[in-house]
PDB file of N, CA and C in Angstrom:
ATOM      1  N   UNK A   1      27.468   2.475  24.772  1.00  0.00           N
ATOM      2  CA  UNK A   1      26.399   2.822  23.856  1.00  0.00           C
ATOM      3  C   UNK A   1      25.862   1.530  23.256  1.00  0.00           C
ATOM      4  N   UNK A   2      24.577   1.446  23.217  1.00  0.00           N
ATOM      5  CA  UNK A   2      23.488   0.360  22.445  1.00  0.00           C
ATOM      6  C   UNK A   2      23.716   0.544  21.444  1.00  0.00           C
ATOM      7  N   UNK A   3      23.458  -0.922  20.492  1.00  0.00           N
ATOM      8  CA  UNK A   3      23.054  -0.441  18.799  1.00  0.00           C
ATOM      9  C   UNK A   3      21.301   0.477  18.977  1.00  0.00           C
ATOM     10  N   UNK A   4      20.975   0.165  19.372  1.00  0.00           N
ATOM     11  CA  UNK A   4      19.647   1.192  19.289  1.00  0.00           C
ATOM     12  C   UNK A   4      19.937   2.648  19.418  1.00  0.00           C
ATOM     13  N   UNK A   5      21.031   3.070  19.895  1.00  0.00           N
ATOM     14  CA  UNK A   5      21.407   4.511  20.684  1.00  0.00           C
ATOM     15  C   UNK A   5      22.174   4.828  19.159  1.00  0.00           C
ATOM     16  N   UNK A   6      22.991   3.976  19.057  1.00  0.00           N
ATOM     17  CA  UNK A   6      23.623   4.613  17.884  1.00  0.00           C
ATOM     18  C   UNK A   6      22.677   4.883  16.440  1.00  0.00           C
ATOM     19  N   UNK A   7      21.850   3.838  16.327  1.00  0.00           N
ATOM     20  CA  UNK A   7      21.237   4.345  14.828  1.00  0.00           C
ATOM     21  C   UNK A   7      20.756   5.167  15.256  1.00  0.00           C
ATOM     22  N   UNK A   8      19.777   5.827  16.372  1.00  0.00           N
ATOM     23  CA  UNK A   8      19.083   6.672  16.427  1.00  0.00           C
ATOM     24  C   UNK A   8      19.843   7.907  16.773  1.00  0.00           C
ATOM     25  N   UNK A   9      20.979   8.269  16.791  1.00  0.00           N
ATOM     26  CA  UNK A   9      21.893   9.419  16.263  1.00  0.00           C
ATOM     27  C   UNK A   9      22.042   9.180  14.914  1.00  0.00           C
ATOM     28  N   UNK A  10      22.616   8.237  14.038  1.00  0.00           N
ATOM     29  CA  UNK A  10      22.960   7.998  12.657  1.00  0.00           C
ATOM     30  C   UNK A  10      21.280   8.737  12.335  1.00  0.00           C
ATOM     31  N   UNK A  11      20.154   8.107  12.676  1.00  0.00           N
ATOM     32  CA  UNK A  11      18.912   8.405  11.543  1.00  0.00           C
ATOM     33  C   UNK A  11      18.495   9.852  11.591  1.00  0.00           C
ATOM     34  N   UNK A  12      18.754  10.497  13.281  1.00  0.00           N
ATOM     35  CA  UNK A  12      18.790  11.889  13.625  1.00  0.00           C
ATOM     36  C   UNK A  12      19.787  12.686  12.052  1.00  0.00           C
ATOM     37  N   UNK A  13      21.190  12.470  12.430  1.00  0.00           N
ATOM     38  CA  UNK A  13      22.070  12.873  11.651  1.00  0.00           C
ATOM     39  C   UNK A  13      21.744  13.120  10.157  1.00  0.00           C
ATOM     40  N   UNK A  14      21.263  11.685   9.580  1.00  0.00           N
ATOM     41  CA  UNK A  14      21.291  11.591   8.039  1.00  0.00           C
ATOM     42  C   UNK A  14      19.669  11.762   7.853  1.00  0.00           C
ATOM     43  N   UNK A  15      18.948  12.149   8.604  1.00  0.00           N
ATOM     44  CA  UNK A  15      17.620  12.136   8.126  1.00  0.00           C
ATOM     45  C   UNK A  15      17.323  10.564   7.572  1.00  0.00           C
ATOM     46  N   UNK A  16      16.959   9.513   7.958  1.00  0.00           N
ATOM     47  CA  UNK A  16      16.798   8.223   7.401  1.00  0.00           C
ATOM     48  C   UNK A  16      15.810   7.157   8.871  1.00  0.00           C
ATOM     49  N   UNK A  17      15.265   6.678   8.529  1.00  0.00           N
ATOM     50  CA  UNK A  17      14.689   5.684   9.683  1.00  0.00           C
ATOM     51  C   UNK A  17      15.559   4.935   9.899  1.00  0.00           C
ATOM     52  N   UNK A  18      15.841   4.688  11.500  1.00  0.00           N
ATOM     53  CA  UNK A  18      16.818   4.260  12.034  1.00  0.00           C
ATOM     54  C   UNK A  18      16.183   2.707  11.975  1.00  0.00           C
ATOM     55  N   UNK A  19      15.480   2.188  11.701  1.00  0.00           N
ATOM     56  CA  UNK A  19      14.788   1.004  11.159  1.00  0.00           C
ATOM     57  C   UNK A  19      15.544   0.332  10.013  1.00  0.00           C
ATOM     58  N   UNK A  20      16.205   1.179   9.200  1.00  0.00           N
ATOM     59  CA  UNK A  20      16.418   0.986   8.158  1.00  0.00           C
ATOM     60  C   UNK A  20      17.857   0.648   8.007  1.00  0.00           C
ATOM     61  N   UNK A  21      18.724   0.729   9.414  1.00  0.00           N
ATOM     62  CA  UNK A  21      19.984   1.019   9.639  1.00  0.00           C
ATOM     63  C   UNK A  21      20.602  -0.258  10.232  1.00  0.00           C
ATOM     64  N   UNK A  22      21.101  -1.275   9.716  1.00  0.00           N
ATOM     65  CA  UNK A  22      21.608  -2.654   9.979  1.00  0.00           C
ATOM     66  C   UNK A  22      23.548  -2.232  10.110  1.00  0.00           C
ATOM     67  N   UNK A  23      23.758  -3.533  11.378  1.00  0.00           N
ATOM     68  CA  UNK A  23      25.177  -3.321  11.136  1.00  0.00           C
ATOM     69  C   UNK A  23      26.020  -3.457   9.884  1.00  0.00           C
ATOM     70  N   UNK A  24      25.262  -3.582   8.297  1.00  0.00           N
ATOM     71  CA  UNK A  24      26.478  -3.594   7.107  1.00  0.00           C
ATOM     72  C   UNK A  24      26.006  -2.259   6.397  1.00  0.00           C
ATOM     73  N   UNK A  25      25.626  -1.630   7.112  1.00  0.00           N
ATOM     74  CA  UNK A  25      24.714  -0.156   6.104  1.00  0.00           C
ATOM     75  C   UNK A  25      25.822   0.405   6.319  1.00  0.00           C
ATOM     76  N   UNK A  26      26.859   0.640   5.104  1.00  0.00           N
ATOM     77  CA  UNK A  26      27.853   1.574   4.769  1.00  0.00           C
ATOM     78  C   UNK A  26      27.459   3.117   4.664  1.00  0.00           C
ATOM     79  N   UNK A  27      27.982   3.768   5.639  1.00  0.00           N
ATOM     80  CA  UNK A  27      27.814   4.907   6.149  1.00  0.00           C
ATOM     81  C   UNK A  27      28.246   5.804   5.167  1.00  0.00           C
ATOM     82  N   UNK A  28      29.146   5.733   4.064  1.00  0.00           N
ATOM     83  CA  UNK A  28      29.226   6.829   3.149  1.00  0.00           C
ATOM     84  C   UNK A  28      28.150   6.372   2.186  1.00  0.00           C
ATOM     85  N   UNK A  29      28.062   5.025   1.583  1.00  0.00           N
ATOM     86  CA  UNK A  29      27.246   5.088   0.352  1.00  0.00           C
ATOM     87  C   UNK A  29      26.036   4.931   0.634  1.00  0.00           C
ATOM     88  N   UNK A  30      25.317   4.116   1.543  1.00  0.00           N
ATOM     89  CA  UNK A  30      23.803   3.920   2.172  1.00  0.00           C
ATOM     90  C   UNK A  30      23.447   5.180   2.601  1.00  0.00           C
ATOM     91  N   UNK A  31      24.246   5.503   3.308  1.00  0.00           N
ATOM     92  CA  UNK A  31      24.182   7.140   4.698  1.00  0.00           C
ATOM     93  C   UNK A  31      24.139   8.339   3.680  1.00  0.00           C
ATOM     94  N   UNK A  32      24.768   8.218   2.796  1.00  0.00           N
ATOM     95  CA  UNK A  32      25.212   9.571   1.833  1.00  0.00           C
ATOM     96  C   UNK A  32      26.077  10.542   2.501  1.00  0.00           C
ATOM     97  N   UNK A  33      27.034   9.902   3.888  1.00  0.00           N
ATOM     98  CA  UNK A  33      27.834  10.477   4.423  1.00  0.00           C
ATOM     99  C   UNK A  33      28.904  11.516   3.687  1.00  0.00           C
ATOM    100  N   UNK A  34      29.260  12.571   4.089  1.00  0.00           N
ATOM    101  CA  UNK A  34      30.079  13.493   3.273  1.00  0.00           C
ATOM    102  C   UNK A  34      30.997  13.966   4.340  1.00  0.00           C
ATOM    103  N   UNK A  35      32.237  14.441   3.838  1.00  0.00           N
ATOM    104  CA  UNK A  35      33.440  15.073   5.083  1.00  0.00           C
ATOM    105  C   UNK A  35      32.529  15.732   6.770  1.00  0.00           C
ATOM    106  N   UNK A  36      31.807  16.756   5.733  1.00  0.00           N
ATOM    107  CA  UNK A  36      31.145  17.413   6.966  1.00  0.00           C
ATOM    108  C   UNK A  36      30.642  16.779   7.442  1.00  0.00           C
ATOM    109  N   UNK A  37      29.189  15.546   6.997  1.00  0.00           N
ATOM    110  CA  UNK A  37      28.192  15.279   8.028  1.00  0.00           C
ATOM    111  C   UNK A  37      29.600  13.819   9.206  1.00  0.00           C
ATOM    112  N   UNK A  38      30.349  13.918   8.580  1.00  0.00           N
ATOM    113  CA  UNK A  38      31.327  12.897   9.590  1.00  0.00           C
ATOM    114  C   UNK A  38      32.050  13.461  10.676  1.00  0.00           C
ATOM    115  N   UNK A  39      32.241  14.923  10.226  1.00  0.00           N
ATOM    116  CA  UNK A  39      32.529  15.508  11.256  1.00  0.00           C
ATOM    117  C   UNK A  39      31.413  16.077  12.364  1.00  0.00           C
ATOM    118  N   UNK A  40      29.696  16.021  12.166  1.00  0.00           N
ATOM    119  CA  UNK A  40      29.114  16.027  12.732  1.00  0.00           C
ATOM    120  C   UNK A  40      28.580  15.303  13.227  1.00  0.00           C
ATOM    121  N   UNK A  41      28.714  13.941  12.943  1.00  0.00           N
ATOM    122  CA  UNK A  41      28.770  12.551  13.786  1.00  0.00           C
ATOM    123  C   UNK A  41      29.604  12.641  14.216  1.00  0.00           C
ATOM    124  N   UNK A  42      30.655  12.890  14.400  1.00  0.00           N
ATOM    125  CA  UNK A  42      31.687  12.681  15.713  1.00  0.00           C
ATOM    126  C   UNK A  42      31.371  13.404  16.714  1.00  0.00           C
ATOM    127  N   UNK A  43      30.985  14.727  16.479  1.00  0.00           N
ATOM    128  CA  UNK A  43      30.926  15.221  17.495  1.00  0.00           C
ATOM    129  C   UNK A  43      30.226  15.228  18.376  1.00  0.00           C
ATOM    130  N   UNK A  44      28.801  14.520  17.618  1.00  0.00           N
ATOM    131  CA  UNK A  44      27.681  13.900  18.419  1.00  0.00           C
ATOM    132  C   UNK A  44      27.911  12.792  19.191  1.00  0.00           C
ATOM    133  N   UNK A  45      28.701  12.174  18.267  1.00  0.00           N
ATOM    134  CA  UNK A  45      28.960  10.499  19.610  1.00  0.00           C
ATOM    135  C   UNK A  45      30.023  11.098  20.576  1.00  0.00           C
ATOM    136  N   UNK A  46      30.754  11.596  20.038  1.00  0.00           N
ATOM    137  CA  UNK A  46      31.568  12.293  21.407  1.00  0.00           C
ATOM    138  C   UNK A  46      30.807  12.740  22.748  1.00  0.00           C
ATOM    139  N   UNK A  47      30.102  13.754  22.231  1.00  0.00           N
ATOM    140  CA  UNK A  47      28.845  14.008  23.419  1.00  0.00           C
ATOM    141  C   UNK A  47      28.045  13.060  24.054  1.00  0.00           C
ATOM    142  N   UNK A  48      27.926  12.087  23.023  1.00  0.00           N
ATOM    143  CA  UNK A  48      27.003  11.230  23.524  1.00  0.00           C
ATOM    144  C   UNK A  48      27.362  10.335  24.381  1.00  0.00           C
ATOM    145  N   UNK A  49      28.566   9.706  24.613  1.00  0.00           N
ATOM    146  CA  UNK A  49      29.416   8.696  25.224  1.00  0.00           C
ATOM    147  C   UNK A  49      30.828   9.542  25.771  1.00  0.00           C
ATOM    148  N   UNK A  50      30.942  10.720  25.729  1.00  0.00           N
ATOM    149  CA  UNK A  50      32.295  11.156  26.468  1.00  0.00           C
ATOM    150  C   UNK A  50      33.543  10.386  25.586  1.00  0.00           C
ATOM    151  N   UNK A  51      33.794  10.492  24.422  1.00  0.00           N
ATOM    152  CA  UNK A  51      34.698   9.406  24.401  1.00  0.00           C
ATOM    153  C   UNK A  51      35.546  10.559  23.284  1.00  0.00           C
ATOM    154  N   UNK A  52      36.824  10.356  22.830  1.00  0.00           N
ATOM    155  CA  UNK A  52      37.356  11.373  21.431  1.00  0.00           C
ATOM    156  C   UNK A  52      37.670  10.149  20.363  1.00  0.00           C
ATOM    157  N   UNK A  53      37.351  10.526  19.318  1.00  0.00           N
ATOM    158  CA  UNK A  53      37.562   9.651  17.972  1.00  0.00           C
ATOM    159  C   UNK A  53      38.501  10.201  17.670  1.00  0.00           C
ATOM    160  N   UNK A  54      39.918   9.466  17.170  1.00  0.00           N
ATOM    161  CA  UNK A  54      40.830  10.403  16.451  1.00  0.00           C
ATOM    162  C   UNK A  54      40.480  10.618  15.058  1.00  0.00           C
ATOM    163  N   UNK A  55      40.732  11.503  13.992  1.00  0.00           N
ATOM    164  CA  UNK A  55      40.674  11.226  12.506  1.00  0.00           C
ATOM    165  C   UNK A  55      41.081  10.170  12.535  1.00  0.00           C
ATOM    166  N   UNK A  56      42.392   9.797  12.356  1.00  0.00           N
ATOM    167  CA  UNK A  56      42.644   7.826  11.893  1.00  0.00           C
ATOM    168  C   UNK A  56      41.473   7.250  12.040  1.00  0.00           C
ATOM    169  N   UNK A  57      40.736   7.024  13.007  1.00  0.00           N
ATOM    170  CA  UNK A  57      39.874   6.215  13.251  1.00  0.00           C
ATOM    171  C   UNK A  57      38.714   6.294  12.280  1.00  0.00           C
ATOM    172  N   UNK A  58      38.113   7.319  11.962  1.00  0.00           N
ATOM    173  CA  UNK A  58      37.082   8.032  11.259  1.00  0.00           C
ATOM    174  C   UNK A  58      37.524   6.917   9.900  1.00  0.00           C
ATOM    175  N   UNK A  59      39.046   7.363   9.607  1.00  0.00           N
ATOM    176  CA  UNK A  59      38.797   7.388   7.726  1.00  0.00           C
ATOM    177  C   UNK A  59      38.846   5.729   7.762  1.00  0.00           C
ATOM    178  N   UNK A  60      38.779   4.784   8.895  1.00  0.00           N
ATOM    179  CA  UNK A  60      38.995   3.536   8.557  1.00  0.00           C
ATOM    180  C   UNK A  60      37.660   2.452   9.039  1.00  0.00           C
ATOM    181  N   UNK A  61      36.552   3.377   9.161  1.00  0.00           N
ATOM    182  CA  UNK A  61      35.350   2.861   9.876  1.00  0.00           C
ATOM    183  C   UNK A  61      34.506   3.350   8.792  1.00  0.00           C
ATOM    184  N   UNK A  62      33.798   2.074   8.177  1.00  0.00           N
ATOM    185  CA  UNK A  62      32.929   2.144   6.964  1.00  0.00           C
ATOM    186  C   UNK A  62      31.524   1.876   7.167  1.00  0.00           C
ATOM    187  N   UNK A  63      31.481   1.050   8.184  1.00  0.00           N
ATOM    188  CA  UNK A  63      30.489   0.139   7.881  1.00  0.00           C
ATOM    189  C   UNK A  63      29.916   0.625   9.487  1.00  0.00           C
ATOM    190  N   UNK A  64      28.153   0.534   9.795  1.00  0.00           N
ATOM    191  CA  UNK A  64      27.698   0.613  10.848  1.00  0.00           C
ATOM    192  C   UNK A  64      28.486  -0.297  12.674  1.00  0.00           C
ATOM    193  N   UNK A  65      28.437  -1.481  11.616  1.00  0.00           N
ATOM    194  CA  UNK A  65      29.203  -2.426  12.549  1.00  0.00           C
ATOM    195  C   UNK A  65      30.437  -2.186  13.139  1.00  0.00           C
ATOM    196  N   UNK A  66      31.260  -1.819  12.027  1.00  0.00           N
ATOM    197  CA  UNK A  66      32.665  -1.615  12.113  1.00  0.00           C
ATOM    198  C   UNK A  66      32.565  -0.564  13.570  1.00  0.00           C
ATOM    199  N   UNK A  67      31.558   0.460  13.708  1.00  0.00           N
ATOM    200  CA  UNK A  67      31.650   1.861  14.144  1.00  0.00           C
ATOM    201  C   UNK A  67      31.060   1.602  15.577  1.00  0.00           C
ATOM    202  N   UNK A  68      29.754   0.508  15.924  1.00  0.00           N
ATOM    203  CA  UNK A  68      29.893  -0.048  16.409  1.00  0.00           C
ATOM    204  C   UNK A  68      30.663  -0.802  17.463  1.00  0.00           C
ATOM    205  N   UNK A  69      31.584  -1.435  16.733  1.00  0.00           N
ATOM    206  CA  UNK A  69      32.560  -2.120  17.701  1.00  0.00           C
ATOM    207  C   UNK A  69      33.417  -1.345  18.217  1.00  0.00           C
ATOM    208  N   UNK A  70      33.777  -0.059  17.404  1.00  0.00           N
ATOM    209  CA  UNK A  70      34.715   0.673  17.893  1.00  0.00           C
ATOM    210  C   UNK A  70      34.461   1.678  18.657  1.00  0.00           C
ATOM    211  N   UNK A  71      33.034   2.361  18.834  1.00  0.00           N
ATOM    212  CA  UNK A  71      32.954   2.783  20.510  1.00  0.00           C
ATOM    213  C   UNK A  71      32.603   2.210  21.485  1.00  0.00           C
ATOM    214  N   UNK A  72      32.244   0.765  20.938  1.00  0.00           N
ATOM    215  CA  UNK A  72      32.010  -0.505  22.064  1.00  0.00           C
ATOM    216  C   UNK A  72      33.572  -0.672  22.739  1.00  0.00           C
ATOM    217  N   UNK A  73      34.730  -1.058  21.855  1.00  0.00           N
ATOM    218  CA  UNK A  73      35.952  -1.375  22.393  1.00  0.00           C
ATOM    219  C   UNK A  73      36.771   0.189  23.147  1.00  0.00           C
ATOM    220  N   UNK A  74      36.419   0.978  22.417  1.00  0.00           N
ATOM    221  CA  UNK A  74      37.078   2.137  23.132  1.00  0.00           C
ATOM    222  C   UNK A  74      36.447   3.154  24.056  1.00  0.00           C
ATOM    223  N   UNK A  75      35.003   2.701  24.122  1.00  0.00           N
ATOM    224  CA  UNK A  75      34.568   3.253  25.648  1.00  0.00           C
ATOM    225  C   UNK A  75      35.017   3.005  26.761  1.00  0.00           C
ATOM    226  N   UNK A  76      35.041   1.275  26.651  1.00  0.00           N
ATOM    227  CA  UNK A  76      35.580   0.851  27.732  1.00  0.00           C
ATOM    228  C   UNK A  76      37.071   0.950  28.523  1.00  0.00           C
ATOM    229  N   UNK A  77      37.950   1.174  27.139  1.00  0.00           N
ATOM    230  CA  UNK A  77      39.101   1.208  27.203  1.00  0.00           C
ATOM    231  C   UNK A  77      39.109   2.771  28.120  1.00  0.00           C
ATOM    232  N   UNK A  78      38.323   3.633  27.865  1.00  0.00           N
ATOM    233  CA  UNK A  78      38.308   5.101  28.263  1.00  0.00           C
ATOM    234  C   UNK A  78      37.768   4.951  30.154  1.00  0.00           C
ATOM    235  N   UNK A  79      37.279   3.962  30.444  1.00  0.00           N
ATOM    236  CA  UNK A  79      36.364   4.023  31.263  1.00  0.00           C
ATOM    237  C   UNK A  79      37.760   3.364  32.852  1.00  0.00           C
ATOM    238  N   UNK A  80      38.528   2.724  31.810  1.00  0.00           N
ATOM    239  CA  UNK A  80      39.544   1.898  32.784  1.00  0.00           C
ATOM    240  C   UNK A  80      40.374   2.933  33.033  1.00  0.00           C
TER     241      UNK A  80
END
């Protein structure tokens, strides 16, 4: 997945211009992320990339970037 692919699920998700969405845009306080809409981002990037997020992973990914790297590093890992 692109950073372009991902904000434009994040701006889908949170209603927000994905313009507006840099890798330090903290996804609970910028995003106004809440339990639910995190559980509906997962399930979207799941779909979107085939990949499973565990919870652990969720409660320790804050930041666009952070979230980022981590279906960057674990796609691939899925793909081997």
């Amino acid at each position: 997945m692109d950073f372009e692919t991902l904000t434009a699920i994040l701006a889908d998700q949170f209603d927000v211009d994905a313009d507006s969405i840099t890798e330090d845009t903290d996804i609970l306080e910028d995003l106004g992320c809440t339990s639910m809409d995190a559980v509906e981002l997962i399930v979207a990037l799941e779909s979107a990339i085939d990949i499973h997020i565990p919870d652990e992973a969720v409660d320790s990914i804050r930041t666009v970037g952070e979230l980022m790297n981590y279906l960057t590093e674990h796609a691939e890992q899925e793909e081997e």
